[in-house]
N, C-alpha and C. Protein backbone atom coordinates (compact mmCIF):
# COMPACT_ATOMS: atom_id res chain seq x y z
N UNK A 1 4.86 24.83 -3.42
CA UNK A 1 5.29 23.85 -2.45
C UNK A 1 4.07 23.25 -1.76
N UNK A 2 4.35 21.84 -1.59
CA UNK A 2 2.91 21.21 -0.94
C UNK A 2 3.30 20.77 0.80
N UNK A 3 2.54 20.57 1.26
CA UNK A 3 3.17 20.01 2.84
C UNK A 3 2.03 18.77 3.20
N UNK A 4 2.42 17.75 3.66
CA UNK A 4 1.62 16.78 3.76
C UNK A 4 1.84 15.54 4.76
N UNK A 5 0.94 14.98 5.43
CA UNK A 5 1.90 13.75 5.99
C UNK A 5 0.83 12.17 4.91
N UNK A 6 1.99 11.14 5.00
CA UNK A 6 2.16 9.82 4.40
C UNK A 6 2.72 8.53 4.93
N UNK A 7 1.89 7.70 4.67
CA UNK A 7 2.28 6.56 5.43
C UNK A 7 3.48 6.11 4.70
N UNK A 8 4.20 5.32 4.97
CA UNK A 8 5.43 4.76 3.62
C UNK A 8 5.14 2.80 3.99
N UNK A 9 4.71 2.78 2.81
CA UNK A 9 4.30 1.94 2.13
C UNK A 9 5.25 0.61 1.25
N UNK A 10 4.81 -0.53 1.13
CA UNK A 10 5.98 -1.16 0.46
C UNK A 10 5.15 -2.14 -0.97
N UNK A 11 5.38 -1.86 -1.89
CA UNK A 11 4.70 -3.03 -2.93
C UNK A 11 5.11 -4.37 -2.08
N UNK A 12 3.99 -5.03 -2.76
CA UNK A 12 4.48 -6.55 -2.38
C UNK A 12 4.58 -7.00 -4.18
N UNK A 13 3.89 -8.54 -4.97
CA UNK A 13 3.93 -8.44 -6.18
C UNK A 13 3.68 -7.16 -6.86
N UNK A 14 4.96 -6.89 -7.77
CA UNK A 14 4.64 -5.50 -8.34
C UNK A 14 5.64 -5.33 -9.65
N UNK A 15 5.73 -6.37 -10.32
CA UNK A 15 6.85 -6.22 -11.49
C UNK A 15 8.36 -6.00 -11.09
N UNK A 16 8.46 -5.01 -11.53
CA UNK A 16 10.28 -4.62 -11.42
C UNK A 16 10.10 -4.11 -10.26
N UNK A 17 8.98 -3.32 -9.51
CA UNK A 17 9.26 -2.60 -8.01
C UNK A 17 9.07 -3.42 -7.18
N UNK A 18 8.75 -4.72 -7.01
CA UNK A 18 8.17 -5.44 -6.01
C UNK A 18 9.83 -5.33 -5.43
N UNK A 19 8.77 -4.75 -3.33
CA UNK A 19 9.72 -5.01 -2.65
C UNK A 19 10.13 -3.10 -2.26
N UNK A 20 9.75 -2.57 -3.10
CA UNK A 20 10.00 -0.87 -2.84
C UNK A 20 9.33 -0.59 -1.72
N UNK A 21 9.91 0.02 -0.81
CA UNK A 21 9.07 1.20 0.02
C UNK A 21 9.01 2.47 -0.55
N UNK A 22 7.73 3.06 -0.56
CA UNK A 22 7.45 4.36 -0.96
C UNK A 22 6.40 5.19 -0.25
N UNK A 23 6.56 6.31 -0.95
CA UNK A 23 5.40 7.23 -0.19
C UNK A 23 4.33 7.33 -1.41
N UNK A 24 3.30 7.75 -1.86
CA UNK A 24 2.28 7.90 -2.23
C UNK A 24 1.83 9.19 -2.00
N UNK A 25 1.94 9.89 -3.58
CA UNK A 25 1.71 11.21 -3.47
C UNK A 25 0.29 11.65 -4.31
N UNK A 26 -0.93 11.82 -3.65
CA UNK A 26 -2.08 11.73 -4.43
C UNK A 26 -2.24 12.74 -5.97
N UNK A 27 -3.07 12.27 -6.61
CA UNK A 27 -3.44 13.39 -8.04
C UNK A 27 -3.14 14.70 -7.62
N UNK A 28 -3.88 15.46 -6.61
CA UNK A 28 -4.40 16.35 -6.60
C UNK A 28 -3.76 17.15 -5.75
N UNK A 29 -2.42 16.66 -5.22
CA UNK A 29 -1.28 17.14 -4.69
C UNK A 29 0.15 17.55 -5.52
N UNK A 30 0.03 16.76 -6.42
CA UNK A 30 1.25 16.36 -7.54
C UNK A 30 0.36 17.63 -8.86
N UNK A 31 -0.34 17.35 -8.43
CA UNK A 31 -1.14 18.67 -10.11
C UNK A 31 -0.57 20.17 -9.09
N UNK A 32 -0.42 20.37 -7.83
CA UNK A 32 0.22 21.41 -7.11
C UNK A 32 1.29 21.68 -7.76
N UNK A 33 2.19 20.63 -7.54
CA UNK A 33 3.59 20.92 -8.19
C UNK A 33 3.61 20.97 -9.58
N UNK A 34 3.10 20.69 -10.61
CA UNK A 34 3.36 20.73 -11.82
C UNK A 34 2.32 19.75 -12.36
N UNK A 35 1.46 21.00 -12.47
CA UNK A 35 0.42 20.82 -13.33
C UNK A 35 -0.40 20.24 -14.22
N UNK A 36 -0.83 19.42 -14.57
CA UNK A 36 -1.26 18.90 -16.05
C UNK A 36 -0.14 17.64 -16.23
N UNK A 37 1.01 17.66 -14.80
CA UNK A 37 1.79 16.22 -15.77
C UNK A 37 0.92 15.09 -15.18
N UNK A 38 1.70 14.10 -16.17
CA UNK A 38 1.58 13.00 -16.79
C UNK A 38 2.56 11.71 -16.26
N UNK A 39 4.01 12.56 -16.28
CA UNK A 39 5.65 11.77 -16.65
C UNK A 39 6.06 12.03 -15.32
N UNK A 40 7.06 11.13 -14.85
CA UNK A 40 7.96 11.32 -14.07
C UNK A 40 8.60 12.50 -14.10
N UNK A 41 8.91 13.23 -12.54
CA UNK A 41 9.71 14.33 -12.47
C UNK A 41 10.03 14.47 -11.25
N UNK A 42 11.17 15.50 -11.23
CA UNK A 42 12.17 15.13 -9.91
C UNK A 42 11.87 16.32 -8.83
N UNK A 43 11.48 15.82 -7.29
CA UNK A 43 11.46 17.29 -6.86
C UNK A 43 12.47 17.30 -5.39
N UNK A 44 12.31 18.14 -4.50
CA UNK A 44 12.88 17.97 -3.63
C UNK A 44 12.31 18.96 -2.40
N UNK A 45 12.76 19.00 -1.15
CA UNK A 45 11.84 19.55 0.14
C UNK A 45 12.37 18.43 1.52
N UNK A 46 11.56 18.10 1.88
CA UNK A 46 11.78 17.32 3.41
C UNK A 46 11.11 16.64 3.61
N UNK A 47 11.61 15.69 4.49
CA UNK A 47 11.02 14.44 4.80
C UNK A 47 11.18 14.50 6.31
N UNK A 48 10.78 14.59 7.41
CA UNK A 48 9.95 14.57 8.91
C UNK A 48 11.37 15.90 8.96
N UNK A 49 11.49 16.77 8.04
CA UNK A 49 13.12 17.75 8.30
C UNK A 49 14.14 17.82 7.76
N UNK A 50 14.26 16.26 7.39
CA UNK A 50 15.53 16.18 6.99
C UNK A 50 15.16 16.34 4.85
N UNK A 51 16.31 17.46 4.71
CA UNK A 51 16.01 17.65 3.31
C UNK A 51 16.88 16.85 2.34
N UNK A 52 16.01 16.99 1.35
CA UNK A 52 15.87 15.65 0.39
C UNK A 52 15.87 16.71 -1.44
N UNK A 53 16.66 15.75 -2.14
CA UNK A 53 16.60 17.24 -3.51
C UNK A 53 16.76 15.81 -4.90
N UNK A 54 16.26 15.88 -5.91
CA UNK A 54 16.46 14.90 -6.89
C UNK A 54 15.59 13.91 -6.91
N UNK A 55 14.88 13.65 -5.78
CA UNK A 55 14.34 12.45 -5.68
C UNK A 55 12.74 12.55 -6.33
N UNK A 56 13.12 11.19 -7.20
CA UNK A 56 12.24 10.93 -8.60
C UNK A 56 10.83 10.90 -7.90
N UNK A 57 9.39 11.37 -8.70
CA UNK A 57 7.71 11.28 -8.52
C UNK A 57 7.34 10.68 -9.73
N UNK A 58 7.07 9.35 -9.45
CA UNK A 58 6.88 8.34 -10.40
C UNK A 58 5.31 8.12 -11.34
N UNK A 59 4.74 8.62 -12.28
CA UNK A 59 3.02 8.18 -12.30
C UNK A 59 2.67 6.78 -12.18
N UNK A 60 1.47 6.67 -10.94
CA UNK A 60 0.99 5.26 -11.17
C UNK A 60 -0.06 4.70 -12.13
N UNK A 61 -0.05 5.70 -12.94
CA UNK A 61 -1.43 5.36 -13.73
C UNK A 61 -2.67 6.11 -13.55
N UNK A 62 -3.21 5.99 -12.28
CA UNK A 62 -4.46 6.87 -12.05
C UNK A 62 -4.60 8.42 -11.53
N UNK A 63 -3.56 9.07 -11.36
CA UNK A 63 -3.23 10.50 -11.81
C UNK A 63 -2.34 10.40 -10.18
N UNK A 64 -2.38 9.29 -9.65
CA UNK A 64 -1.67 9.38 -8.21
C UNK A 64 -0.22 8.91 -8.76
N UNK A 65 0.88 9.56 -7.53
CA UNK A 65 2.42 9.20 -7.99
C UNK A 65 3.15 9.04 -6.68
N UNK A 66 4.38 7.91 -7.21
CA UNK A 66 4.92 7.48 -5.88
C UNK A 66 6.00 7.83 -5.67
N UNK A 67 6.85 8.50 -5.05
CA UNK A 67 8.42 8.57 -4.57
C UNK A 67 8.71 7.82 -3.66
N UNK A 68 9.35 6.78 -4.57
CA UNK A 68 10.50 5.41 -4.16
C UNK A 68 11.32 5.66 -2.51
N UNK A 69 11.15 5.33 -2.02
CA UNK A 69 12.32 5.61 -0.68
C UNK A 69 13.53 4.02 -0.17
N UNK A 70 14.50 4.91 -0.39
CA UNK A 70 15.62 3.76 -0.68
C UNK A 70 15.78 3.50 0.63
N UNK A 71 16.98 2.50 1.00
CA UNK A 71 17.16 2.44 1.97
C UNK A 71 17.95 3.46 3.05
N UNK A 72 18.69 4.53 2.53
CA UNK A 72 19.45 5.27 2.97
C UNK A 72 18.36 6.35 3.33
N UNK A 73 17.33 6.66 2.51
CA UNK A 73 16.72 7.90 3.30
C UNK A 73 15.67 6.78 4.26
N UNK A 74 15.16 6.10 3.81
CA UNK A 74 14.67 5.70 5.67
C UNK A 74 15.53 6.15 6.78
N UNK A 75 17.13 5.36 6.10
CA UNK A 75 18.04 5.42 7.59
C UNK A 75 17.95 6.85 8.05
N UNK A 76 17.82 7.84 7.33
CA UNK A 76 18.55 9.03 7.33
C UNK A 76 17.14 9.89 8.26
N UNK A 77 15.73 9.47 7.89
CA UNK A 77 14.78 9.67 8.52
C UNK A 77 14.40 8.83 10.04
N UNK A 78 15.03 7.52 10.35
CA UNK A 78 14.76 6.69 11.06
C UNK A 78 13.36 6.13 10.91
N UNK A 79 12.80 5.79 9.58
CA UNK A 79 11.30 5.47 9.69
C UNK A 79 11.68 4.11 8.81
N UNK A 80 10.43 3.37 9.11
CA UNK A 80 10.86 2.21 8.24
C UNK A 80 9.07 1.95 7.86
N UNK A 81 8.77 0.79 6.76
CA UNK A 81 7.22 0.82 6.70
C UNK A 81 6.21 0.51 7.71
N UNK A 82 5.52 1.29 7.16
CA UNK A 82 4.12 1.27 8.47
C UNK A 82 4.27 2.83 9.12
N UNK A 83 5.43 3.16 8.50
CA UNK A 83 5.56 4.90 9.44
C UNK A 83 4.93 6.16 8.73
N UNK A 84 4.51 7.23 9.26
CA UNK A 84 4.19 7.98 9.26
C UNK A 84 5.41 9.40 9.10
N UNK A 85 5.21 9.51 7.71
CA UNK A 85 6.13 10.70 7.58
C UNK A 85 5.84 12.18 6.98
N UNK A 86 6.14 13.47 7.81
CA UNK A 86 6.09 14.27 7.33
C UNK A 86 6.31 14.92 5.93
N UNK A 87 5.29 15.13 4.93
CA UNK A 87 6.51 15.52 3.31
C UNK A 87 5.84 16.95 3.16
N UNK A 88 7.62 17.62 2.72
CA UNK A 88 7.61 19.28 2.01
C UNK A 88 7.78 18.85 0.83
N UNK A 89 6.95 18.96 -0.69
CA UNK A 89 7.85 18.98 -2.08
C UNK A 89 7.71 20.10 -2.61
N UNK A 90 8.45 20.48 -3.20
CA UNK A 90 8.52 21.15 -4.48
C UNK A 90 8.95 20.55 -5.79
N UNK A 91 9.02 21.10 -6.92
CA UNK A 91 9.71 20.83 -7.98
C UNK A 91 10.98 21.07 -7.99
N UNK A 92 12.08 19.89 -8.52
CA UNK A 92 13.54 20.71 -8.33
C UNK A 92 13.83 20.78 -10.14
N UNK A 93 13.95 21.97 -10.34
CA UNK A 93 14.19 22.34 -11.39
C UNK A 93 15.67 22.42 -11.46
N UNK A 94 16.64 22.48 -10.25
CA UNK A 94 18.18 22.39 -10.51
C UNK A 94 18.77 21.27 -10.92
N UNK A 95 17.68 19.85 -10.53
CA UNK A 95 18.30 18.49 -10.76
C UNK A 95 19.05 18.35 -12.08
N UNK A 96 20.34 17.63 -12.27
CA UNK A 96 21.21 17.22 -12.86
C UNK A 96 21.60 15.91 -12.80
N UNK A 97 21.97 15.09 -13.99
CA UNK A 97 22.78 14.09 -13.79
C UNK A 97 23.57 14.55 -14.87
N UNK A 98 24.84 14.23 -14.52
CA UNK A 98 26.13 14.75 -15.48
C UNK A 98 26.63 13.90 -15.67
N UNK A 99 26.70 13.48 -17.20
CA UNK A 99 27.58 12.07 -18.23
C UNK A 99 28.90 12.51 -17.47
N UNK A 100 29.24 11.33 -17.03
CA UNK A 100 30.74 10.54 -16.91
C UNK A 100 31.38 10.89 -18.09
N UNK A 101 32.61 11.34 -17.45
CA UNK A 101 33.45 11.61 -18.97
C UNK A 101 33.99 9.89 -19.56
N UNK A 102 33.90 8.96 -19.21
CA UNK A 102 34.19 8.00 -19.61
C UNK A 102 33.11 7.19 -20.94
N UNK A 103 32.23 7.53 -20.13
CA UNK A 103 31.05 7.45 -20.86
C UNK A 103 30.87 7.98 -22.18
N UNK A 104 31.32 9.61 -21.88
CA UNK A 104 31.15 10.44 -22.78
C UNK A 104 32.42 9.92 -23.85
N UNK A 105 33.36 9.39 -23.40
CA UNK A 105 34.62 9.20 -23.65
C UNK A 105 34.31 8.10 -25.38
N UNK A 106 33.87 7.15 -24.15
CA UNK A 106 33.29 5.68 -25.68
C UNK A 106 32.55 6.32 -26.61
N UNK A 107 31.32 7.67 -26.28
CA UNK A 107 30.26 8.25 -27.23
C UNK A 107 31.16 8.51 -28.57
N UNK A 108 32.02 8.80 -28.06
CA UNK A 108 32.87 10.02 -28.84
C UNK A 108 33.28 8.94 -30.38
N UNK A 109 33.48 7.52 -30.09
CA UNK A 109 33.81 6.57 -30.79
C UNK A 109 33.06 5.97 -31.23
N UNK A 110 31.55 5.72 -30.94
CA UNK A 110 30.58 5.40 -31.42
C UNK A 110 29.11 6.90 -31.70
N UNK A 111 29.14 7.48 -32.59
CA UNK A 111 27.92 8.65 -32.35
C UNK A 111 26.85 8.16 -32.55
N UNK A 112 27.02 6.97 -33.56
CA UNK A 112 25.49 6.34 -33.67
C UNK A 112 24.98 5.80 -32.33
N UNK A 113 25.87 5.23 -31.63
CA UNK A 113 25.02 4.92 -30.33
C UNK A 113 24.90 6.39 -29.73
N UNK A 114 25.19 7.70 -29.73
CA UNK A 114 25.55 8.37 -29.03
C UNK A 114 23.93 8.85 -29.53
N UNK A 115 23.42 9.46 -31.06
CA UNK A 115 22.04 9.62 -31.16
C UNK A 115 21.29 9.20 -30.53
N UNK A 116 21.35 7.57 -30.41
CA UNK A 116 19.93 7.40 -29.83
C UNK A 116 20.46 7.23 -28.34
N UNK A 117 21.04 7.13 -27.89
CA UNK A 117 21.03 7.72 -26.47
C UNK A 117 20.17 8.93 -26.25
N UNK A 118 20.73 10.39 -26.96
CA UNK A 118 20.06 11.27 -27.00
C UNK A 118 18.30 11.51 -27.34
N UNK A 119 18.40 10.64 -27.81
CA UNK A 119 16.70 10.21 -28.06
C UNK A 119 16.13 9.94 -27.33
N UNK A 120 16.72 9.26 -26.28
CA UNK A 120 15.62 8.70 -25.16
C UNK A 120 15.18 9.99 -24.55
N UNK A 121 13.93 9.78 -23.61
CA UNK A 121 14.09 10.75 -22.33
C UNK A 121 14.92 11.05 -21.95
N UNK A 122 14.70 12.02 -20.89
CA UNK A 122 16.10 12.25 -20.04
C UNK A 122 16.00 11.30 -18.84
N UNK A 123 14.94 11.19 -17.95
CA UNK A 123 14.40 10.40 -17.44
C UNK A 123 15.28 8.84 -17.73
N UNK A 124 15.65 8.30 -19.11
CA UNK A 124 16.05 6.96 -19.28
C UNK A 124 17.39 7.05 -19.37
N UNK A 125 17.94 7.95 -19.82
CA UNK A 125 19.03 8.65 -20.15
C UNK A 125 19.99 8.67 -18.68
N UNK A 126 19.19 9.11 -17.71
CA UNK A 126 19.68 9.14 -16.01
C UNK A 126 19.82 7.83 -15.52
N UNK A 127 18.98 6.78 -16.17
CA UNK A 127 19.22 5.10 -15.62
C UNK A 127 20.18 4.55 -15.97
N UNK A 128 20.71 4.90 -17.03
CA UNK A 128 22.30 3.99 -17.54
C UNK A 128 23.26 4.73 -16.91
N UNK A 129 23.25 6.12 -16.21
CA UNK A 129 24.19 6.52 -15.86
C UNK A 129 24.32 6.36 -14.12
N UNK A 130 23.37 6.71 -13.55
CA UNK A 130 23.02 5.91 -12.19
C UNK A 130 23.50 4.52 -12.32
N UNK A 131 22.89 3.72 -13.29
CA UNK A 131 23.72 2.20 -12.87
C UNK A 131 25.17 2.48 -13.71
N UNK A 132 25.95 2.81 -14.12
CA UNK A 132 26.88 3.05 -14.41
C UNK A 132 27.92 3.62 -13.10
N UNK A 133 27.45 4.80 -12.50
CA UNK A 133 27.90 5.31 -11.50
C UNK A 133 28.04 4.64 -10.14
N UNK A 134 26.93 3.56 -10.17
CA UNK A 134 26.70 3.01 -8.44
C UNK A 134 27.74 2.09 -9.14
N UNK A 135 28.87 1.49 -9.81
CA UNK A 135 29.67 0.35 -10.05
C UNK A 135 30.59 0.30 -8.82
N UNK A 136 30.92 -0.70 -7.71
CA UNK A 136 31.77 -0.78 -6.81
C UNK A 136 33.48 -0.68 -7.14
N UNK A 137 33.38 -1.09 -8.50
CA UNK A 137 35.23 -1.76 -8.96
C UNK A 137 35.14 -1.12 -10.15
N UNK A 138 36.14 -1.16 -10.33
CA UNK A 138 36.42 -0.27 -12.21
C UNK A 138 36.11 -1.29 -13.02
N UNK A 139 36.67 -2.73 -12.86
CA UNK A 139 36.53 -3.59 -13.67
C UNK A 139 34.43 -3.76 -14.05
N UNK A 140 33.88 -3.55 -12.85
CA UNK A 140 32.34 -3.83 -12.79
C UNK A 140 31.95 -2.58 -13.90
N UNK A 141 32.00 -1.42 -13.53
CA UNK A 141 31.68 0.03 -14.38
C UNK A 141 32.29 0.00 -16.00
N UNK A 142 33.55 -0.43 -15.93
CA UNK A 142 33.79 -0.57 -17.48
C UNK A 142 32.84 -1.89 -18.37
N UNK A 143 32.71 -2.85 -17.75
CA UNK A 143 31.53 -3.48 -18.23
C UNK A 143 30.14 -2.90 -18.56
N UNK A 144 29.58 -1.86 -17.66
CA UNK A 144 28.31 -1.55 -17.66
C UNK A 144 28.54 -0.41 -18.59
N UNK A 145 29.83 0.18 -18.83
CA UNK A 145 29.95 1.48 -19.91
C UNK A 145 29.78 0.58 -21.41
N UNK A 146 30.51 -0.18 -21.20
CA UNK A 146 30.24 -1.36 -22.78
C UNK A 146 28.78 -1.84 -23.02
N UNK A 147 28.27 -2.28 -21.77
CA UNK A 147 26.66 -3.05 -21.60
C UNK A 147 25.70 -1.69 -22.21
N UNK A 148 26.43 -0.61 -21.87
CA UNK A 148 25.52 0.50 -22.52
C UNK A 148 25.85 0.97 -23.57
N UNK A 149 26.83 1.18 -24.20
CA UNK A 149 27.24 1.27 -25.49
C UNK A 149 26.63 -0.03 -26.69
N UNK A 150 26.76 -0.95 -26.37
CA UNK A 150 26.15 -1.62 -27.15
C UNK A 150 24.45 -1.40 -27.04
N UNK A 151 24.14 -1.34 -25.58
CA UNK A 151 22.64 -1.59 -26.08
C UNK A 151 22.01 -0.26 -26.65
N UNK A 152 22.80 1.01 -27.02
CA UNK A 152 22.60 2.03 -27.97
C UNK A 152 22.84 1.27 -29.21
N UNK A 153 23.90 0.85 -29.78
CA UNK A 153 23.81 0.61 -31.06
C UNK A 153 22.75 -0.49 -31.58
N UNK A 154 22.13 -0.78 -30.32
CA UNK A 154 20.56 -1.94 -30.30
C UNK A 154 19.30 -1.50 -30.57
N UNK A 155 19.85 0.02 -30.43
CA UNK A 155 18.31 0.70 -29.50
C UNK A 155 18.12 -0.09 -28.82
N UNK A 156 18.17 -0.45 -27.75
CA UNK A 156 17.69 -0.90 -26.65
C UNK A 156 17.49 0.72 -26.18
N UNK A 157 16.40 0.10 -24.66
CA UNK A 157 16.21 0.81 -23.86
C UNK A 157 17.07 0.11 -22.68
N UNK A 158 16.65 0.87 -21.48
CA UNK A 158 17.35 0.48 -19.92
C UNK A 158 17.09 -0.93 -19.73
N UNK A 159 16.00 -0.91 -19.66
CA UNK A 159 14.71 -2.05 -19.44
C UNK A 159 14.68 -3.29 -20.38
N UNK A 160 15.14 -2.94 -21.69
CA UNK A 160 15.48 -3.92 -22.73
C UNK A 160 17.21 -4.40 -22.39
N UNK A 161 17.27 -3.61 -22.03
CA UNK A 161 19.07 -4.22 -22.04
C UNK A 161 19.23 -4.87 -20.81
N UNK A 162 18.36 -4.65 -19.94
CA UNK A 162 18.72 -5.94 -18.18
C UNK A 162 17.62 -6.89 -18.61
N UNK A 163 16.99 -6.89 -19.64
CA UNK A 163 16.38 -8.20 -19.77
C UNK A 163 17.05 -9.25 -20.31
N UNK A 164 18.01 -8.63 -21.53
CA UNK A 164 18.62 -9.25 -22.19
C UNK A 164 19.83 -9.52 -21.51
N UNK A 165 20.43 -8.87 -20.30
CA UNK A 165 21.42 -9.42 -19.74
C UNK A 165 21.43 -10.22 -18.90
N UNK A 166 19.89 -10.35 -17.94
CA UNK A 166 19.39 -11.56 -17.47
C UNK A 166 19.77 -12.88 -18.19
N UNK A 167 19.04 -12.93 -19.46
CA UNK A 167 18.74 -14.31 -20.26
C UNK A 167 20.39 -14.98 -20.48
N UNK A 168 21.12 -13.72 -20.33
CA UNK A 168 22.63 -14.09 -20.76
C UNK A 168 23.26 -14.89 -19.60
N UNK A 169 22.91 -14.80 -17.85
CA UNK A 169 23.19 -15.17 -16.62
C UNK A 169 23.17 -16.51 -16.65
């Protein structure tokens, strides 16, 4: 477990993150928690107390990594950017995301998309189901269960399939 304090920070131009607030977790803090990585991984601990479990440590490239802060854990911390926040991490080795049986439901009818699903990371594997899950209406979620079913039988990735659903807008 590491203990640390961090400013929270916001990209400005930044590709797909522009516009994130995050914290910034240096090399040589993140080699604490798990060693020698490289890849994204999920840990969990506290933020100025209030505890926090799942939440993704992103690599930026130069052995430093960022955990994203949404809008709900600001609220939940009362900090917004420019603040100064207390961080506990550890590694959460319990993290889970569990396929939707609906999801699982369409696999069952297509396996070829269902392989390369399984192929991806797990890491990419958690993005179709997160945007699957945040759907407000049934009608919205049964779309995004199809939007992902097909872009398996595409190989697509996450990232390939909202590009291509952009161009479609």
């Amino acid at each position: 477990m590491i203990e640390f304090r961090a400013i929270i920070l916001q990209f400005a131009e930044q590709g797909e993150k522009t516009g994130w607030s995050y914290i910034e977790i240096p090399a040589d803090l993140s080699a604490q928690i798990k060693p020698g990585n490289k890849k994204s991984f999920r840990v969990k601990g506290m933020l100025d107390g209030c505890p926090i479990e799942g939440m993704a440590l992103m690599p930026m490239g130069d052995g430093n990594f960022i955990m994203a802060l949404k809008a709900e854990v600001r609220k939940m911390i009362h900090k917004n950017v420019g603040a100064m926040v207390q961080v506990v991490l550890e590694e959460d080795l319990d993290f889970k995301i569990e396929m939707p049986d609906d999801l699982k439901e369409c696999f069952d009818f297509e396996p070829e998309a269902f392989d390369f699903y399984n192929s991806l990371p797990k890491s990419h594997r958690e993005y179709f189901i997160k945007w699957i899950n945040s759907a407000k209406t049934n009608e919205t979620r049964a779309k995004r269960i199809v939007n992902t079913i097909n872009a398996m039988l595409r190989k697509w990735t996450y990232s390939q399939m909202m590009r291509e659903m952009k161009k479609e807008e």
